[in-house]
PDB file of N, CA and C in Angstrom:
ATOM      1  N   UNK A   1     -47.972  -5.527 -19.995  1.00  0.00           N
ATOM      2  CA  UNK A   1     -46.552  -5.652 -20.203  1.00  0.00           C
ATOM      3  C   UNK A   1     -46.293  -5.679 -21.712  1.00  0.00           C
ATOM      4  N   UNK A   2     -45.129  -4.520 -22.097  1.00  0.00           N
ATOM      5  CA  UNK A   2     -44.983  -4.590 -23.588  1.00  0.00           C
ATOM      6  C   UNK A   2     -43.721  -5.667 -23.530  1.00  0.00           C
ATOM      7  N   UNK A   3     -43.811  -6.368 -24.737  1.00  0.00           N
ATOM      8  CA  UNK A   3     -42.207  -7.129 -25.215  1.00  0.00           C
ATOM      9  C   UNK A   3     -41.995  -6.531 -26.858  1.00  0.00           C
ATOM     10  N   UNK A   4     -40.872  -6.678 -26.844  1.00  0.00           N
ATOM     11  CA  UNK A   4     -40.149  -6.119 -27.892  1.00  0.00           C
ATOM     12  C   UNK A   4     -39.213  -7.013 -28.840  1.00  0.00           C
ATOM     13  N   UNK A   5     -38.870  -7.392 -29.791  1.00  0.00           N
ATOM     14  CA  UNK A   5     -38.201  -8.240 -30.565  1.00  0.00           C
ATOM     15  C   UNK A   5     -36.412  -7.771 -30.779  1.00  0.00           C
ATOM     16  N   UNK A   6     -36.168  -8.922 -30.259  1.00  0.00           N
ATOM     17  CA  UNK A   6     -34.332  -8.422 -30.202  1.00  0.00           C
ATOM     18  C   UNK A   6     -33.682  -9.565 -31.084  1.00  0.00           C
ATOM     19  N   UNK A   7     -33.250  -9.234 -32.085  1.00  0.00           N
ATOM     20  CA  UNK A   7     -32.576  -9.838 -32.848  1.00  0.00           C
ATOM     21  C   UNK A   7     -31.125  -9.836 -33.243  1.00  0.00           C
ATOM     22  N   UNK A   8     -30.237 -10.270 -32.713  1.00  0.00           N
ATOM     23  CA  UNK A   8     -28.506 -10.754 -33.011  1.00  0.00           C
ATOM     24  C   UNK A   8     -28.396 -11.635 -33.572  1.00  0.00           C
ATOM     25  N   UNK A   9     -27.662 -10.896 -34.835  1.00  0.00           N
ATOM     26  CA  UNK A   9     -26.804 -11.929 -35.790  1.00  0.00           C
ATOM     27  C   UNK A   9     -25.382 -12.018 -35.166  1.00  0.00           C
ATOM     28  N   UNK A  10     -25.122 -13.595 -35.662  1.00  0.00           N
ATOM     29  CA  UNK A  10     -23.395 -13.900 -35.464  1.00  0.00           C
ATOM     30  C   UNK A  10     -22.664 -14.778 -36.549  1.00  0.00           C
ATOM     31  N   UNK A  11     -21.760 -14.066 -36.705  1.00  0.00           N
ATOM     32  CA  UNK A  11     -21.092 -14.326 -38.029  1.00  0.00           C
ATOM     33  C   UNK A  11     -19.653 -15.005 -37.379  1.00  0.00           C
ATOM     34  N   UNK A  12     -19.509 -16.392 -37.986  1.00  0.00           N
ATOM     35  CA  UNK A  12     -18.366 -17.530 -37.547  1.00  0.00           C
ATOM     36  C   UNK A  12     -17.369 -16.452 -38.867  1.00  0.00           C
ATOM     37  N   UNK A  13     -16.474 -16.161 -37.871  1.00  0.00           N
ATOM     38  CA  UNK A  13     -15.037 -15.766 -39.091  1.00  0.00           C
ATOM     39  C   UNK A  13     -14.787 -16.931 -39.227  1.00  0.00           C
ATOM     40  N   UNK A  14     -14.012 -16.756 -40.879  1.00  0.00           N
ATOM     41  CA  UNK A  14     -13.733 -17.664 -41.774  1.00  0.00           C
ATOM     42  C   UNK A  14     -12.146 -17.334 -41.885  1.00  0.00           C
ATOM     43  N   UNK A  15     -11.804 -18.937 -42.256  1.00  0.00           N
ATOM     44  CA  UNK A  15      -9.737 -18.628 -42.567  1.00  0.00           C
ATOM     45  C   UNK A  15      -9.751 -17.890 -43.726  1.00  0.00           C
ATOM     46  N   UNK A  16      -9.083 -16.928 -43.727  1.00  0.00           N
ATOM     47  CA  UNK A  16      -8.527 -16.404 -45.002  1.00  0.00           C
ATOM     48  C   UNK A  16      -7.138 -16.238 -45.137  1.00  0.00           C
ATOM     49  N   UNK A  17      -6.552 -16.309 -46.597  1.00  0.00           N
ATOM     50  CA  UNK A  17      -5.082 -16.210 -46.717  1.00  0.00           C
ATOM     51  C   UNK A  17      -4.445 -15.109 -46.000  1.00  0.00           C
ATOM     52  N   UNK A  18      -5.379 -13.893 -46.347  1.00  0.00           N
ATOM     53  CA  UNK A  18      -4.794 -12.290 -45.744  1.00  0.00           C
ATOM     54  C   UNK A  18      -5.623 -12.073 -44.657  1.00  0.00           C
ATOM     55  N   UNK A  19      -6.215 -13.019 -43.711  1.00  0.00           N
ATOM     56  CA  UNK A  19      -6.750 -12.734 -42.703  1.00  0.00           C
ATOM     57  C   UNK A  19      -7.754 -11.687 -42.450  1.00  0.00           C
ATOM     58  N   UNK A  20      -8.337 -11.573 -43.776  1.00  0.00           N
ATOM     59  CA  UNK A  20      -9.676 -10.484 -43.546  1.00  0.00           C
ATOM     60  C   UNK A  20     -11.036 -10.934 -43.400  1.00  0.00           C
ATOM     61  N   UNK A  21     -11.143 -10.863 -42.431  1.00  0.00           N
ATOM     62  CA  UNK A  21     -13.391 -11.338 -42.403  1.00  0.00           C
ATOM     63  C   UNK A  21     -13.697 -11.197 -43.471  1.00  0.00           C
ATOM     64  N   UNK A  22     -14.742 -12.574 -43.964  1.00  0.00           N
ATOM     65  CA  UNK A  22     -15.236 -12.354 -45.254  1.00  0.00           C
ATOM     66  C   UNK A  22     -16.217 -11.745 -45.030  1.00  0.00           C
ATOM     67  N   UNK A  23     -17.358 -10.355 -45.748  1.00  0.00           N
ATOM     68  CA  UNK A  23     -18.460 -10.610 -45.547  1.00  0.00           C
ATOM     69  C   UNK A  23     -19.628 -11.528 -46.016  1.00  0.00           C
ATOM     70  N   UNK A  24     -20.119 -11.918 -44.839  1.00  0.00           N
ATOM     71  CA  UNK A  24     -21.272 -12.845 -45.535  1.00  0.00           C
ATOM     72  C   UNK A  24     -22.526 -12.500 -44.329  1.00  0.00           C
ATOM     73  N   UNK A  25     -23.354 -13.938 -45.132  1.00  0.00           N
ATOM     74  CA  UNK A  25     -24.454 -13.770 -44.008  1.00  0.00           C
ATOM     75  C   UNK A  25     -24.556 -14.476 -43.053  1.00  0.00           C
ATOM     76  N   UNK A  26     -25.156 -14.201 -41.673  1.00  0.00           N
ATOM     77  CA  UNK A  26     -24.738 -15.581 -40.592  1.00  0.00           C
ATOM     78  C   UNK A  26     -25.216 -16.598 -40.143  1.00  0.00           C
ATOM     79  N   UNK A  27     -24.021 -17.102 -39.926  1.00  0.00           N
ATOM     80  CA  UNK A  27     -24.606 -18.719 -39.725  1.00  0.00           C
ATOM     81  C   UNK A  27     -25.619 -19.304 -38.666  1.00  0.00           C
ATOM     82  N   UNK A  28     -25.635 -17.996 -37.387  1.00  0.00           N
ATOM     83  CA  UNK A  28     -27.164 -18.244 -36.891  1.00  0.00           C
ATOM     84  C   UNK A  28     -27.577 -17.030 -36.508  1.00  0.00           C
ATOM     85  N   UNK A  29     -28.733 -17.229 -35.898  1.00  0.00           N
ATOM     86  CA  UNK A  29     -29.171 -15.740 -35.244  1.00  0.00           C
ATOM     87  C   UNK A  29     -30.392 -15.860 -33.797  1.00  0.00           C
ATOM     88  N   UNK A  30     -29.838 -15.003 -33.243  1.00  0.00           N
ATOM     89  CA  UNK A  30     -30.623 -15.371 -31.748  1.00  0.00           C
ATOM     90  C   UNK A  30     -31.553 -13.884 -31.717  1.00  0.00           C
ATOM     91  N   UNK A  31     -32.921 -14.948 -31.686  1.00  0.00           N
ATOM     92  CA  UNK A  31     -34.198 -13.660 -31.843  1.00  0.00           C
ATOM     93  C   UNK A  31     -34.809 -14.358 -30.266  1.00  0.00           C
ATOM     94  N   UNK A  32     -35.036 -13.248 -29.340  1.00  0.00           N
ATOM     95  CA  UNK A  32     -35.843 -13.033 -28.116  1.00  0.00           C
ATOM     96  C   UNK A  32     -36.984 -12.049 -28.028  1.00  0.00           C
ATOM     97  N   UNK A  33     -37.111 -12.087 -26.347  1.00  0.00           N
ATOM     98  CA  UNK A  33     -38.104 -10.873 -26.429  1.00  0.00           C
ATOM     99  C   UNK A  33     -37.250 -10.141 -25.031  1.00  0.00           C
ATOM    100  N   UNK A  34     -37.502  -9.107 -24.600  1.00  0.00           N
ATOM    101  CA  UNK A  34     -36.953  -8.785 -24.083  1.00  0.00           C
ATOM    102  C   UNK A  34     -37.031  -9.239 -22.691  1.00  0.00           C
ATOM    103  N   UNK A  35     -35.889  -8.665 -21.968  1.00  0.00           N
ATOM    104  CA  UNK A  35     -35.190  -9.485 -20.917  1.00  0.00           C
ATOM    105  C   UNK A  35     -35.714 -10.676 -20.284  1.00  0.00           C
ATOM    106  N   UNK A  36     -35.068 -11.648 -22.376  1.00  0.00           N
ATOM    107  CA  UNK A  36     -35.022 -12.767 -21.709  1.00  0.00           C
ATOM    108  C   UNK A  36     -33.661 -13.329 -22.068  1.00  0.00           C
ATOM    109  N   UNK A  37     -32.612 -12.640 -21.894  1.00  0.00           N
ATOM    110  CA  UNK A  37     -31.284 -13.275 -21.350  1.00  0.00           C
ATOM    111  C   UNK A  37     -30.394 -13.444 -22.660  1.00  0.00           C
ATOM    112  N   UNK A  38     -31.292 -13.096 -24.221  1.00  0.00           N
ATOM    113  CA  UNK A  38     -30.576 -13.170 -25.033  1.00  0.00           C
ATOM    114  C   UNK A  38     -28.889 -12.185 -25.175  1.00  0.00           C
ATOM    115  N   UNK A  39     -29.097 -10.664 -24.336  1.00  0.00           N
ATOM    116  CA  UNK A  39     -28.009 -10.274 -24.565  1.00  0.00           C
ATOM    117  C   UNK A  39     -26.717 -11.147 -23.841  1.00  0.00           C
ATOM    118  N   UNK A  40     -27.319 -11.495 -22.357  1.00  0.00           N
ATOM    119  CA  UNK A  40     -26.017 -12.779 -21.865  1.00  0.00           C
ATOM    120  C   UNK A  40     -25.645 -13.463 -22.800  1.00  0.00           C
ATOM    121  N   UNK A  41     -26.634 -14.086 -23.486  1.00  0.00           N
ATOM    122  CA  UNK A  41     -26.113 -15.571 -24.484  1.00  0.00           C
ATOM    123  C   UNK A  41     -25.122 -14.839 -25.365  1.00  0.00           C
ATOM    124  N   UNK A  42     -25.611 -13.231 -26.122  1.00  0.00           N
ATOM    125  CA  UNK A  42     -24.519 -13.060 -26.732  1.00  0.00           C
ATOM    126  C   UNK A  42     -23.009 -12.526 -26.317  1.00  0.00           C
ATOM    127  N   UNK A  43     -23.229 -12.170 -24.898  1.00  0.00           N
ATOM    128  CA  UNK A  43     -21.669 -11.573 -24.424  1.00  0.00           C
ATOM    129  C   UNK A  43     -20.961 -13.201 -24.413  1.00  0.00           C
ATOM    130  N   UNK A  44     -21.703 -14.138 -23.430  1.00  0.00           N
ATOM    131  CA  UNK A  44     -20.983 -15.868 -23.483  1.00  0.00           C
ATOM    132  C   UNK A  44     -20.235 -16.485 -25.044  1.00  0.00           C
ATOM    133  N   UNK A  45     -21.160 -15.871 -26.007  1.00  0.00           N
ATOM    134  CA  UNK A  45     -20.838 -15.891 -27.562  1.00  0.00           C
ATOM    135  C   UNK A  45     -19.381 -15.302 -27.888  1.00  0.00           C
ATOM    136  N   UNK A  46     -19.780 -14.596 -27.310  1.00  0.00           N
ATOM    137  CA  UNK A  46     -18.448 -13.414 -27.650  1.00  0.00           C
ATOM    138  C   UNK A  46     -16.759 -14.067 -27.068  1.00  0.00           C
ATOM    139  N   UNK A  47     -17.056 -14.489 -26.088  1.00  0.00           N
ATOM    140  CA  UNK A  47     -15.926 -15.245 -25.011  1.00  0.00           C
ATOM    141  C   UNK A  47     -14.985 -15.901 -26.154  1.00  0.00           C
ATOM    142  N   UNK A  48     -15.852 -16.763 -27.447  1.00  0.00           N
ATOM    143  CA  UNK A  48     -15.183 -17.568 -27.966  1.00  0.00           C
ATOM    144  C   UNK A  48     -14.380 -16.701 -28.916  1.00  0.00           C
ATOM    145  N   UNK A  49     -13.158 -16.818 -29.641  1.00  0.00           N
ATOM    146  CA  UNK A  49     -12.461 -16.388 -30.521  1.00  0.00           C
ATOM    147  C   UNK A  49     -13.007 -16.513 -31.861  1.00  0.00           C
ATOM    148  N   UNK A  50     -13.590 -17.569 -32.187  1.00  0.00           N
ATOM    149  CA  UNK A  50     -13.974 -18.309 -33.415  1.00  0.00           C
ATOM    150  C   UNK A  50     -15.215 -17.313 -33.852  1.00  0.00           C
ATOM    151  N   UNK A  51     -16.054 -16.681 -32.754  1.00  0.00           N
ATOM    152  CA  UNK A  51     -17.443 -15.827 -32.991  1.00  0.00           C
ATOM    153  C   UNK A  51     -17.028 -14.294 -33.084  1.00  0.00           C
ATOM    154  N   UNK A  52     -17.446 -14.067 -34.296  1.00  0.00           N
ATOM    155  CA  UNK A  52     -17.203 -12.573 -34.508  1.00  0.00           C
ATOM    156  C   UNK A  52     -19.166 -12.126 -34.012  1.00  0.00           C
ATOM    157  N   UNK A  53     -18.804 -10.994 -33.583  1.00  0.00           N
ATOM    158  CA  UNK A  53     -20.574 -10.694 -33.492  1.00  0.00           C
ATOM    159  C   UNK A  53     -20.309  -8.679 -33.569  1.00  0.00           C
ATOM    160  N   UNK A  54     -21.369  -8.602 -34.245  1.00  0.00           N
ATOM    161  CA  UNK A  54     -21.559  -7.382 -34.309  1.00  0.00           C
ATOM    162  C   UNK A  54     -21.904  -6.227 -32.987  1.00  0.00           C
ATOM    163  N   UNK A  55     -21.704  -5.037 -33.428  1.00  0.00           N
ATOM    164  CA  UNK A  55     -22.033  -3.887 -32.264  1.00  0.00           C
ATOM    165  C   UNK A  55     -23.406  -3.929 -31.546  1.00  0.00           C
ATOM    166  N   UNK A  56     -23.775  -2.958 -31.793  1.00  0.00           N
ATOM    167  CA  UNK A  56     -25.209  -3.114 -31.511  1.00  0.00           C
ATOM    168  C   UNK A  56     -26.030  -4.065 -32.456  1.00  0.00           C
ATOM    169  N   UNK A  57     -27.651  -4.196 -31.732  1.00  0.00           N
ATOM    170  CA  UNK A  57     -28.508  -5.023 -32.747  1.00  0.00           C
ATOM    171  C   UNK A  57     -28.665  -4.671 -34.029  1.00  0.00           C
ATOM    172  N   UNK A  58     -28.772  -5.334 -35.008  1.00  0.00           N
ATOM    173  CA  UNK A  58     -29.214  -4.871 -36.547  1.00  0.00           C
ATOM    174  C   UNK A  58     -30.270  -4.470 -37.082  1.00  0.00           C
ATOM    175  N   UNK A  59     -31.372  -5.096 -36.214  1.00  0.00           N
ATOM    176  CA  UNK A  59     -32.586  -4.056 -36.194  1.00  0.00           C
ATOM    177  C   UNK A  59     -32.614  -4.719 -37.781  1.00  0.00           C
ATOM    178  N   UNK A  60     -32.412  -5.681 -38.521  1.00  0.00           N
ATOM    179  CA  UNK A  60     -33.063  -5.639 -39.909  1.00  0.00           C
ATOM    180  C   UNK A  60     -34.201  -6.067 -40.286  1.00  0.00           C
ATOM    181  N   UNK A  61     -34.742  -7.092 -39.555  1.00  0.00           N
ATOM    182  CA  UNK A  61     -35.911  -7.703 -39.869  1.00  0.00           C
ATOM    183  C   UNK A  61     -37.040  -6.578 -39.409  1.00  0.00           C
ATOM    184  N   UNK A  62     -36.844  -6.208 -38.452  1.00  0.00           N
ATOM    185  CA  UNK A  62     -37.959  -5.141 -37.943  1.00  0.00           C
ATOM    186  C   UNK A  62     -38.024  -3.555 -38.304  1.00  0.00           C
ATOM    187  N   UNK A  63     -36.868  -3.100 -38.789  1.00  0.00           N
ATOM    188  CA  UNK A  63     -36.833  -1.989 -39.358  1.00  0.00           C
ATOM    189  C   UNK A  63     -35.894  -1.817 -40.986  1.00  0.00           C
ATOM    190  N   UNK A  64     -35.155  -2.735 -41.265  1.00  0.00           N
ATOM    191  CA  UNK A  64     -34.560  -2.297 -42.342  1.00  0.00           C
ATOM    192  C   UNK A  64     -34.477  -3.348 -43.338  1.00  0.00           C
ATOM    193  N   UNK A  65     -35.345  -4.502 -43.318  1.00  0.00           N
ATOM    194  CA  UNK A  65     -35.930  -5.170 -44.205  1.00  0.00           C
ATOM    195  C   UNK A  65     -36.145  -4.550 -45.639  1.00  0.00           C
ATOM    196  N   UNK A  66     -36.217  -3.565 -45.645  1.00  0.00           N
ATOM    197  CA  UNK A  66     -37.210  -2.953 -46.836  1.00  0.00           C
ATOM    198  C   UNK A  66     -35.974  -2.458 -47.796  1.00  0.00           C
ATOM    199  N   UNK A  67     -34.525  -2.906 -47.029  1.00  0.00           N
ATOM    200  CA  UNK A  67     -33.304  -2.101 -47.736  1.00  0.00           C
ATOM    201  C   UNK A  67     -32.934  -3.228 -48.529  1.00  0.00           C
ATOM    202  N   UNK A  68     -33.075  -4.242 -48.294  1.00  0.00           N
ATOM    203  CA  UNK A  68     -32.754  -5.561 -48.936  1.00  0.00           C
ATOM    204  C   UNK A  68     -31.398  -6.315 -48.386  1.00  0.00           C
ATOM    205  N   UNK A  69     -30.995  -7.394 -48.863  1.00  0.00           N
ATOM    206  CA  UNK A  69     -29.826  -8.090 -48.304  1.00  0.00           C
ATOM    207  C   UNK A  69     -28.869  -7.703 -48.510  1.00  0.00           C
ATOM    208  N   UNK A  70     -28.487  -6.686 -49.836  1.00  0.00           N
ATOM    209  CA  UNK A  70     -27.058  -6.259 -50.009  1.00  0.00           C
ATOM    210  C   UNK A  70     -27.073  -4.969 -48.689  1.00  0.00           C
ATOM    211  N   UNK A  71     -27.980  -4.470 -48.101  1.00  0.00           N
ATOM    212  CA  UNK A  71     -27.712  -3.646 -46.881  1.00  0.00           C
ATOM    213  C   UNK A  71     -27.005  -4.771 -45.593  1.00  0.00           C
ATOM    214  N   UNK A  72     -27.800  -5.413 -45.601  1.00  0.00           N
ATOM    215  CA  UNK A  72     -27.528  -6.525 -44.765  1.00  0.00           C
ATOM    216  C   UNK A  72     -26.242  -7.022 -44.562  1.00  0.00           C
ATOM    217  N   UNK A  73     -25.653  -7.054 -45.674  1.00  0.00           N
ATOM    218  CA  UNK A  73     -24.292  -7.636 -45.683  1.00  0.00           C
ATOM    219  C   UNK A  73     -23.166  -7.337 -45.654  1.00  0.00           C
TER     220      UNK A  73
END
């Protein structure tokens, strides 16, 4: 049996005067292996208003590490 590394970042929007997402980096991140239920945890994530979360996975630690953090961000 292969497993595979799935990594979601989630980024808490922040108040702003003009109401624009700041970018930053996030405040946590949910690393699994596969189907173990991490994509549920992130749709349940999503439910809340307060959790902004990205599209697909970011794939940075395992493939785009090498671009550095200003890719990241």
């Amino acid at each position: 049996m292969q497993y595979g590394l799935l990594i979601i970042s989630i980024l808490v929007a922040s108040a702003h005067p003009d109401n624009q997402p700041q970018k930053r980096f996030p405040t946590a991140i949910i690393v699994g292996v596969k189907k173990a239920g991490t994509r549920a945890l992130l749709e349940f994530l999503r439910l809340n208003p307060r959790i902004r979360a990205p599209g697909p996975e970011v794939h940075f630690f395992d493939k785009n590490y090498h671009r550095g953090l200003e890719w990241y961000r």
